[in-house]
C-alpha atoms as a PDB file:
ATOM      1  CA  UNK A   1     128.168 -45.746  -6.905  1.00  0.00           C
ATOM      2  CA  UNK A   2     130.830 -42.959  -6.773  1.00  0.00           C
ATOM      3  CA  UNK A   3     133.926 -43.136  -8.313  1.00  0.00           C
ATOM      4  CA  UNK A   4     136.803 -43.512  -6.005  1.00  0.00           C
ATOM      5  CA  UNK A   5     138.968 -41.109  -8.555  1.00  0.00           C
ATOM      6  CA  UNK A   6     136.619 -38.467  -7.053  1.00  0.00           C
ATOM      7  CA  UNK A   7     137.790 -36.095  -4.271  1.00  0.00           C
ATOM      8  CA  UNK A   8     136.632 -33.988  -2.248  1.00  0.00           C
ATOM      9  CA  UNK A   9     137.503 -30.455  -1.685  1.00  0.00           C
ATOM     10  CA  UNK A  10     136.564 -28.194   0.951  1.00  0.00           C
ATOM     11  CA  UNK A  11     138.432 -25.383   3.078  1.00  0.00           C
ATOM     12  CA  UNK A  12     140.946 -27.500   4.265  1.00  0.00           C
ATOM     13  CA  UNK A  13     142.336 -28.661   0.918  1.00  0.00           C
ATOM     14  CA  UNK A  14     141.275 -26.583  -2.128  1.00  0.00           C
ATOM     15  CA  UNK A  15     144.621 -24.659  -2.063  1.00  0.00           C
ATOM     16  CA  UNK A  16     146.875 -27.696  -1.546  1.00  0.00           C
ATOM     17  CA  UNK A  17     145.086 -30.374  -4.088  1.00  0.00           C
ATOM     18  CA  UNK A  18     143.797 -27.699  -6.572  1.00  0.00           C
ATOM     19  CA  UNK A  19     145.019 -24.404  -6.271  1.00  0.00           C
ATOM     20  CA  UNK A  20     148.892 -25.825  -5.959  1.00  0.00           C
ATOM     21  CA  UNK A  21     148.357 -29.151  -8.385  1.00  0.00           C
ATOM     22  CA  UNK A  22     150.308 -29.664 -10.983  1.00  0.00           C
ATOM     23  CA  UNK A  23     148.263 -31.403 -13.167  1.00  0.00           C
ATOM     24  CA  UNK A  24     144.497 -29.940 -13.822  1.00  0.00           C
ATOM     25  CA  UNK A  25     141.742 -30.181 -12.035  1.00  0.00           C
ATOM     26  CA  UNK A  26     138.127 -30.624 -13.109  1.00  0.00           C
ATOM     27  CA  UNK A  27     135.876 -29.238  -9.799  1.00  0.00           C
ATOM     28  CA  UNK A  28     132.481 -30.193  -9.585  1.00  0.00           C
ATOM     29  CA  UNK A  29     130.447 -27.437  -7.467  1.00  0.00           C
ATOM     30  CA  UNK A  30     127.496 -28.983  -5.951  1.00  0.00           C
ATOM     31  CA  UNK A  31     124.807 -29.297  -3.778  1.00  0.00           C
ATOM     32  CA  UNK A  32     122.937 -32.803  -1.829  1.00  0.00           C
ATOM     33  CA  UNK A  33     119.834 -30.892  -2.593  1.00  0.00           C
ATOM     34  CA  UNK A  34     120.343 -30.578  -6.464  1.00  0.00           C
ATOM     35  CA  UNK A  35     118.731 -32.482  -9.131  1.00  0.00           C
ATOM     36  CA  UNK A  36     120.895 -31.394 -11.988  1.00  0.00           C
ATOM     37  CA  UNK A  37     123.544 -32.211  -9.778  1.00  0.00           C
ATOM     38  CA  UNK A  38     122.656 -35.677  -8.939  1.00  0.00           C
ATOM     39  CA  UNK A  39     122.430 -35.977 -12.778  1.00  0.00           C
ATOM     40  CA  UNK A  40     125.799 -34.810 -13.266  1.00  0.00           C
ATOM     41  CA  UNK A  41     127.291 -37.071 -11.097  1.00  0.00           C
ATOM     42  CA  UNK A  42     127.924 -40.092 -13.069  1.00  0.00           C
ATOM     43  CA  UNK A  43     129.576 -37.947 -15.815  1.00  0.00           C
ATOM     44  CA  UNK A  44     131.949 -36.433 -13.433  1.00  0.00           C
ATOM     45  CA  UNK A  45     132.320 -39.900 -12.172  1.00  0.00           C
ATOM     46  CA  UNK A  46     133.120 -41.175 -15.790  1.00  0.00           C
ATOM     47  CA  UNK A  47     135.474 -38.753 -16.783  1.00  0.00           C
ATOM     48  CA  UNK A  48     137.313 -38.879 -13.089  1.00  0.00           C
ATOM     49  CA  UNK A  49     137.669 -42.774 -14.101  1.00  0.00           C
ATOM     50  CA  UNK A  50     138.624 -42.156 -17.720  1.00  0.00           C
ATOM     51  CA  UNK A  51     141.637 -39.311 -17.278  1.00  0.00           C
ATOM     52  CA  UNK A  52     142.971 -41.134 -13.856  1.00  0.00           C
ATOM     53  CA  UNK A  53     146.343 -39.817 -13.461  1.00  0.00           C
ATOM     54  CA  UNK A  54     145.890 -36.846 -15.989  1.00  0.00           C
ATOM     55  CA  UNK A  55     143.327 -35.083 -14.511  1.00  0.00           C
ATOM     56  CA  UNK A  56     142.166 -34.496 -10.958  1.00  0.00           C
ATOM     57  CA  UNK A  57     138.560 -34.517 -10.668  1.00  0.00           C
ATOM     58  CA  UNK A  58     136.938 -33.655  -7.567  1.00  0.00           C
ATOM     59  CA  UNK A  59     133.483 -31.978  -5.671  1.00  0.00           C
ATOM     60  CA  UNK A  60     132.961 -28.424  -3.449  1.00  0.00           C
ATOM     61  CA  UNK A  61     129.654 -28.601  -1.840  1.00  0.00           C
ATOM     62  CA  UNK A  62     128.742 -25.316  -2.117  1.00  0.00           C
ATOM     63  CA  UNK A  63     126.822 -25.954   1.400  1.00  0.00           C
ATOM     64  CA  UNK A  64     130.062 -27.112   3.051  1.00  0.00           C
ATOM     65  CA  UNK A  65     132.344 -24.725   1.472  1.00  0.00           C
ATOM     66  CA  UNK A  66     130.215 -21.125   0.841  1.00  0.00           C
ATOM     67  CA  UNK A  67     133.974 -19.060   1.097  1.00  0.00           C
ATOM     68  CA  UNK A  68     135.159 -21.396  -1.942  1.00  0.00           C
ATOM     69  CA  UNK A  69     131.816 -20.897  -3.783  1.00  0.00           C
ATOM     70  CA  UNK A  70     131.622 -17.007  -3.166  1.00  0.00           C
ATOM     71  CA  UNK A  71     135.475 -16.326  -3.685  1.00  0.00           C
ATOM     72  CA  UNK A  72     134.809 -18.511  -7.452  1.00  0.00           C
ATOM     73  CA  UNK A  73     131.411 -16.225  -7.950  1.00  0.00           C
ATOM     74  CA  UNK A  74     128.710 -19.891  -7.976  1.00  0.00           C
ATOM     75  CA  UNK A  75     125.540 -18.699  -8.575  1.00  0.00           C
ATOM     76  CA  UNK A  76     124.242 -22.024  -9.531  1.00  0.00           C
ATOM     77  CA  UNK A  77     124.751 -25.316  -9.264  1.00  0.00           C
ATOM     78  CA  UNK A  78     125.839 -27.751 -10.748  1.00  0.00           C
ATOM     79  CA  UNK A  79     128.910 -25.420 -11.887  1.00  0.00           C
ATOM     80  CA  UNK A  80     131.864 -26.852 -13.137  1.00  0.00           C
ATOM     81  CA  UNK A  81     135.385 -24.896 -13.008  1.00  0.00           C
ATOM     82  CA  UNK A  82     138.609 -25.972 -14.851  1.00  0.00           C
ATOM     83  CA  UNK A  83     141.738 -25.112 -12.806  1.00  0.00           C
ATOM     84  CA  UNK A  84     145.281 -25.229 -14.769  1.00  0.00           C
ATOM     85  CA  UNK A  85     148.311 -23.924 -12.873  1.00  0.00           C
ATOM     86  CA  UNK A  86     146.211 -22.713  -9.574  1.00  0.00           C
ATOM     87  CA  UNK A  87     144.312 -20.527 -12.276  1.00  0.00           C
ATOM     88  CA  UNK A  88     140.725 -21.047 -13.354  1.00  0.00           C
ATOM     89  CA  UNK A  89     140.907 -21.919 -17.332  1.00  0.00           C
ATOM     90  CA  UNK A  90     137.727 -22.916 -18.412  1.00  0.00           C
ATOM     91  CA  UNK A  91     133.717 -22.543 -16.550  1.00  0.00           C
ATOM     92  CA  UNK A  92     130.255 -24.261 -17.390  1.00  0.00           C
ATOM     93  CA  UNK A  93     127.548 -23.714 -15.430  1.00  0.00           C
ATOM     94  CA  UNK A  94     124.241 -26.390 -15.272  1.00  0.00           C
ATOM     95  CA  UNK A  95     123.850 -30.015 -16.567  1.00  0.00           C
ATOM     96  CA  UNK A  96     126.038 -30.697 -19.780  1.00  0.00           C
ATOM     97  CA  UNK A  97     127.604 -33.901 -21.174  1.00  0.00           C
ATOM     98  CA  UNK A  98     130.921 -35.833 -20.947  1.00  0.00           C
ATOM     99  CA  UNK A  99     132.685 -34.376 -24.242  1.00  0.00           C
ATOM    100  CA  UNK A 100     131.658 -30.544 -23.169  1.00  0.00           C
ATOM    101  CA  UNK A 101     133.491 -31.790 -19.951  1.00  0.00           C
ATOM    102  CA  UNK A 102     136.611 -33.179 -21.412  1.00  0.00           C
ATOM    103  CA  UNK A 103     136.613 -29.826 -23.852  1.00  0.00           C
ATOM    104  CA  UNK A 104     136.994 -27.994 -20.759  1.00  0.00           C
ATOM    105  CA  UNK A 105     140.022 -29.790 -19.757  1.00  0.00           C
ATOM    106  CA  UNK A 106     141.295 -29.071 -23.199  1.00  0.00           C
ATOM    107  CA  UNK A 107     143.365 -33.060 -22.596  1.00  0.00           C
END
């Protein structure tokens, strides 16, 4: 089951809740048809629960959202992109692990 700490980005939002936040934001760039993704999932899902309130965590399907994922340069999915200040701080791209996750955030 998904977190409920998870959001969900898409044109409508991404400047607003990540681009303007003022706390940073962990975004998950995805894809229903991914494997690795669906893998990933629960992590993100983890560390949305365990930074609640000092991290926003959400998802871009990359399906949904192809302006977001070609202005951001996705080539693959899953690809995760730390945002601090409206600025992208930290990237990993594929499957990786809860503490490579919360090194990104750098909290």
């Amino acid at each position: 089951m998904a977190s409920k700490n998870v959001q969900v980005f898409n044109d409508l939002n991404f400047e607003a809740e990540v681009l303007k936040s003022d706390v940073p934001v962990l975004v998950d760039f995805t894809a229903t048809w991914c494997g690795p993704c669906k893998a990933l999932a629960p992590i993100i899902d983890k560390v949305a629960d365990e930074f609640q309130g000092k991290v926003k965590v959400g998802k871009v399907d990359i399906d949904e959202a192809a302006a977001i994922a070609t202005k951001y340069g996705i080539r693959s999915v899953p690809t995760v992109l730390v945002f601090k200040n409206g600025v992208e701080a930290n990237r990993n791209s594929g499957l990786t692990t809860r503490d490579k996750l919360v090194g990104l955030l750098g909290v």
